[in-house]
Protein backbone atom coordinates (compact mmCIF):
# COMPACT_ATOMS: atom_id res chain seq x y z
CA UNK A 1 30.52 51.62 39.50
CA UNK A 2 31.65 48.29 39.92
CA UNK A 3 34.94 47.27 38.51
CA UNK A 4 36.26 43.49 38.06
CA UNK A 5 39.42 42.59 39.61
CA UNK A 6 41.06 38.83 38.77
CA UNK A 7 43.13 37.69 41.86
CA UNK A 8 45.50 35.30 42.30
CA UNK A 9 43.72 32.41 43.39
CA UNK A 10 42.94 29.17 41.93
CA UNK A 11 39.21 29.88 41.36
CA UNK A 12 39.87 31.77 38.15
CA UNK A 13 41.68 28.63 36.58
CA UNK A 14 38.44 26.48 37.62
CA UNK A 15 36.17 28.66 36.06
CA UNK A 16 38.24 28.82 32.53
CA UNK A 17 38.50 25.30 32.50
CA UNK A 18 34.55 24.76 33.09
CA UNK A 19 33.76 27.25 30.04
CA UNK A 20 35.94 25.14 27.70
CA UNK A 21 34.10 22.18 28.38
CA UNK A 22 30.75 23.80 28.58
CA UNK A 23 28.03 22.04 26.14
CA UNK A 24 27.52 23.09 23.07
CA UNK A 25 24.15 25.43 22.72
CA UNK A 26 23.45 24.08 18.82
CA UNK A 27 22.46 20.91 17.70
CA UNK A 28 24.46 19.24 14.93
CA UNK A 29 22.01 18.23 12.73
CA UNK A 30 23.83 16.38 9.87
CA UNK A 31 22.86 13.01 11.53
CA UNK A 32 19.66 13.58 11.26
CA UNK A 33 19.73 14.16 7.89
CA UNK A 34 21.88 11.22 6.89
CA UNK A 35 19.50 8.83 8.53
CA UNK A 36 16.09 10.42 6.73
CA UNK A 37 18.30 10.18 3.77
CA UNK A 38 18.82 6.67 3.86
CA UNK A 39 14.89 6.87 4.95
CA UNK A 40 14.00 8.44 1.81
CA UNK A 41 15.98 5.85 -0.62
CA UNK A 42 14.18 2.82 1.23
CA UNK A 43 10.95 4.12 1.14
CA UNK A 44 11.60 4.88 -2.94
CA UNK A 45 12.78 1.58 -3.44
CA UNK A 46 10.33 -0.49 -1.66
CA UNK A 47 7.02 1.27 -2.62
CA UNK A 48 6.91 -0.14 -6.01
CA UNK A 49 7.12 -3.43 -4.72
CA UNK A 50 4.12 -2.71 -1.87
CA UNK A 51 1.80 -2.67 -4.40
CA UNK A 52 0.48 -6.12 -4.02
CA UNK A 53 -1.76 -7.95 -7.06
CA UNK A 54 -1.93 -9.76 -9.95
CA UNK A 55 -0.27 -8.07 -12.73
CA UNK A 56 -2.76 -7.34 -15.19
CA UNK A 57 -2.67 -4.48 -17.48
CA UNK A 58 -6.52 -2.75 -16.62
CA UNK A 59 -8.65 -0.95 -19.59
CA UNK A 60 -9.15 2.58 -19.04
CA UNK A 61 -12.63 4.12 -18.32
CA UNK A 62 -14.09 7.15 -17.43
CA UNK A 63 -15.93 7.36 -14.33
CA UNK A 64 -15.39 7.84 -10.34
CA UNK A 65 -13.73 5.64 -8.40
CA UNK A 66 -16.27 3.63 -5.63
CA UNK A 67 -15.52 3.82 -1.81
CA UNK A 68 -15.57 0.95 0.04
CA UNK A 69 -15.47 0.67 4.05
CA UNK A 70 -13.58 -2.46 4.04
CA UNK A 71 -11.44 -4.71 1.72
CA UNK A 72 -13.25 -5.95 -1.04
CA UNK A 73 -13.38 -9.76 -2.70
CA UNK A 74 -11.07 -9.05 -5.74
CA UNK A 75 -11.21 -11.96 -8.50
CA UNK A 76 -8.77 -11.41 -11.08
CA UNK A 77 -8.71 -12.77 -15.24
CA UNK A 78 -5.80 -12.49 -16.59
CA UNK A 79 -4.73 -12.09 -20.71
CA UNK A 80 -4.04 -16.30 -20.22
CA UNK A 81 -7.85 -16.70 -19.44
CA UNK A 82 -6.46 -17.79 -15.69
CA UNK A 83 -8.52 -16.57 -12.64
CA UNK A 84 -6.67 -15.51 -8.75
CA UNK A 85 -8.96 -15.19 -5.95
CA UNK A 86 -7.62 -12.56 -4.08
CA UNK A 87 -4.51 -10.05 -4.53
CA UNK A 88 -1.83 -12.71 -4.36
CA UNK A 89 -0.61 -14.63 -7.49
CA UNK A 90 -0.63 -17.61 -5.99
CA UNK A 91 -1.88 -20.33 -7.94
CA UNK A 92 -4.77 -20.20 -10.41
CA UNK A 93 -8.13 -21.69 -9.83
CA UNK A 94 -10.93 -23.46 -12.39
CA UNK A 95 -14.66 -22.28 -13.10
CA UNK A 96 -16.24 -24.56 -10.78
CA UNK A 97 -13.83 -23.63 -8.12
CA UNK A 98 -15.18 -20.02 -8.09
CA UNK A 99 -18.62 -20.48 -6.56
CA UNK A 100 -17.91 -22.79 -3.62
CA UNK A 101 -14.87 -20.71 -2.62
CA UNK A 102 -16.43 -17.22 -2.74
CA UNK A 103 -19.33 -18.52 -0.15
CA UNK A 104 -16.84 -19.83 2.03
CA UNK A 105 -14.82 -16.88 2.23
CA UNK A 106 -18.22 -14.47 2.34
CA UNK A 107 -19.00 -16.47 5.37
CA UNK A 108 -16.91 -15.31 7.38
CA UNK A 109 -16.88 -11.71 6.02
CA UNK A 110 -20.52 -10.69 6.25
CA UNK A 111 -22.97 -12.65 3.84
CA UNK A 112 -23.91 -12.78 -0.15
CA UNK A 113 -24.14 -8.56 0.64
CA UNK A 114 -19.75 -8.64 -0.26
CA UNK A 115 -19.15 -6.66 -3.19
CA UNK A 116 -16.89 -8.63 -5.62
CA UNK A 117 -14.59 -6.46 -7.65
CA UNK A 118 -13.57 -8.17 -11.10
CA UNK A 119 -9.98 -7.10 -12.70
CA UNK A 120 -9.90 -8.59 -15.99
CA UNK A 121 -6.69 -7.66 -18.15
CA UNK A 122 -7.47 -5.45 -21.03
CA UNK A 123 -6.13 -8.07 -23.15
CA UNK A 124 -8.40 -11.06 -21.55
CA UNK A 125 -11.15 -12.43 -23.59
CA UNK A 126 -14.31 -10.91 -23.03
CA UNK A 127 -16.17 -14.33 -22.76
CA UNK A 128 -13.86 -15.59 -20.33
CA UNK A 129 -15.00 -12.57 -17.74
CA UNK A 130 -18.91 -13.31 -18.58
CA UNK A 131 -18.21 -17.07 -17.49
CA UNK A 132 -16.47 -15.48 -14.63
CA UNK A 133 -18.89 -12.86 -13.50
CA UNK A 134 -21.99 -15.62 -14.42
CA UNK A 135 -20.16 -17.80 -11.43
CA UNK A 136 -20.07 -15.47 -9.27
CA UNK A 137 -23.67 -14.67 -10.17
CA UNK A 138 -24.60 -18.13 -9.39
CA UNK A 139 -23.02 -18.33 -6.02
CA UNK A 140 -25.68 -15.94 -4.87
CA UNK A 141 -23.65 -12.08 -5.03
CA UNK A 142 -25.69 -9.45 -6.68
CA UNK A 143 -22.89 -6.84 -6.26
CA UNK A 144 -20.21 -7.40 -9.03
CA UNK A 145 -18.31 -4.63 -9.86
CA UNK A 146 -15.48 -4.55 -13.35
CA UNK A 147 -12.38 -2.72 -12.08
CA UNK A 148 -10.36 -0.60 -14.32
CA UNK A 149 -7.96 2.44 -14.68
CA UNK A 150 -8.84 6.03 -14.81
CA UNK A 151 -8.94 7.49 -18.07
CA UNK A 152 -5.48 9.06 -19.02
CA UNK A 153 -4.16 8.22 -15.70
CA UNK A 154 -1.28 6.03 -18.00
């Protein structure tokens, strides 16, 4: 049987005082939230613009999609008959140009053994792709491959 008995002296106040200012046991987590908020809203407005390429407008095809360890050679045709090396619109390059700079970039990638991925715009004319693809041909890669959309994926 114990009872509690508060006395007069100044211990008490000490100990009332500490409990006010004791910390606080929950986390305020509104912060948090406000920051992955603002998160969120940069990561929505940037992705679109992440996706880095020539714009061309792809036919669709049925068929899987190929897996490839490392980043492919990309040549890309588009509607205008022009032709990127690469994922960047930088600045077009001419028929004879093709050839000399594919071996020069599969040099120092591995060999002739690159596959070369072709995107040609669904609008591009087809003989402007077979003069393409017959380049590449001729600069000694046997593994061309057309690149296109999935089938009803818009």
């Amino acid at each position: 049987m114990g009872a509690s008995v508060k006395t007069g002296s100044g211990k008490a106040g000490r100990r009332g005082r500490a409990r006010r200012h004791a910390p606080m046991s929950e986390i305020n987590v509104t912060p948090f939230v406000d920051v992955m908020l603002v998160l969120l809203v940069i990561f929505m407005v940037t992705a679109p613009l992440l996706t880095v390429g020539v714009p061309l407008d792809l036919p669709q095809a049925k068929g899987k999609q190929l897996e490839a360890n490392k980043e492919p050679i990309v040549i890309s045709v588009k509607a205008s008959g022009e032709v990127f090396l690469g994922q960047e619109e930088r600045a077009s390059m001419k028929l004879d140009e093709i050839g000399p700079r594919l071996t020069a970039m599969a040099q120092n990638r591995g060999g002739q053994d690159e596959p070369v991925f072709v995107r040609g715009d669904k609008a591009a004319n087809y003989g402007d792709i077979a003069r393409v693809m017959g380049r590449i041909r001729d600069a000694g890669f046997r593994k061309i491959s057309l690149v296109t959309e999935v089938e009803g994926g818009g």
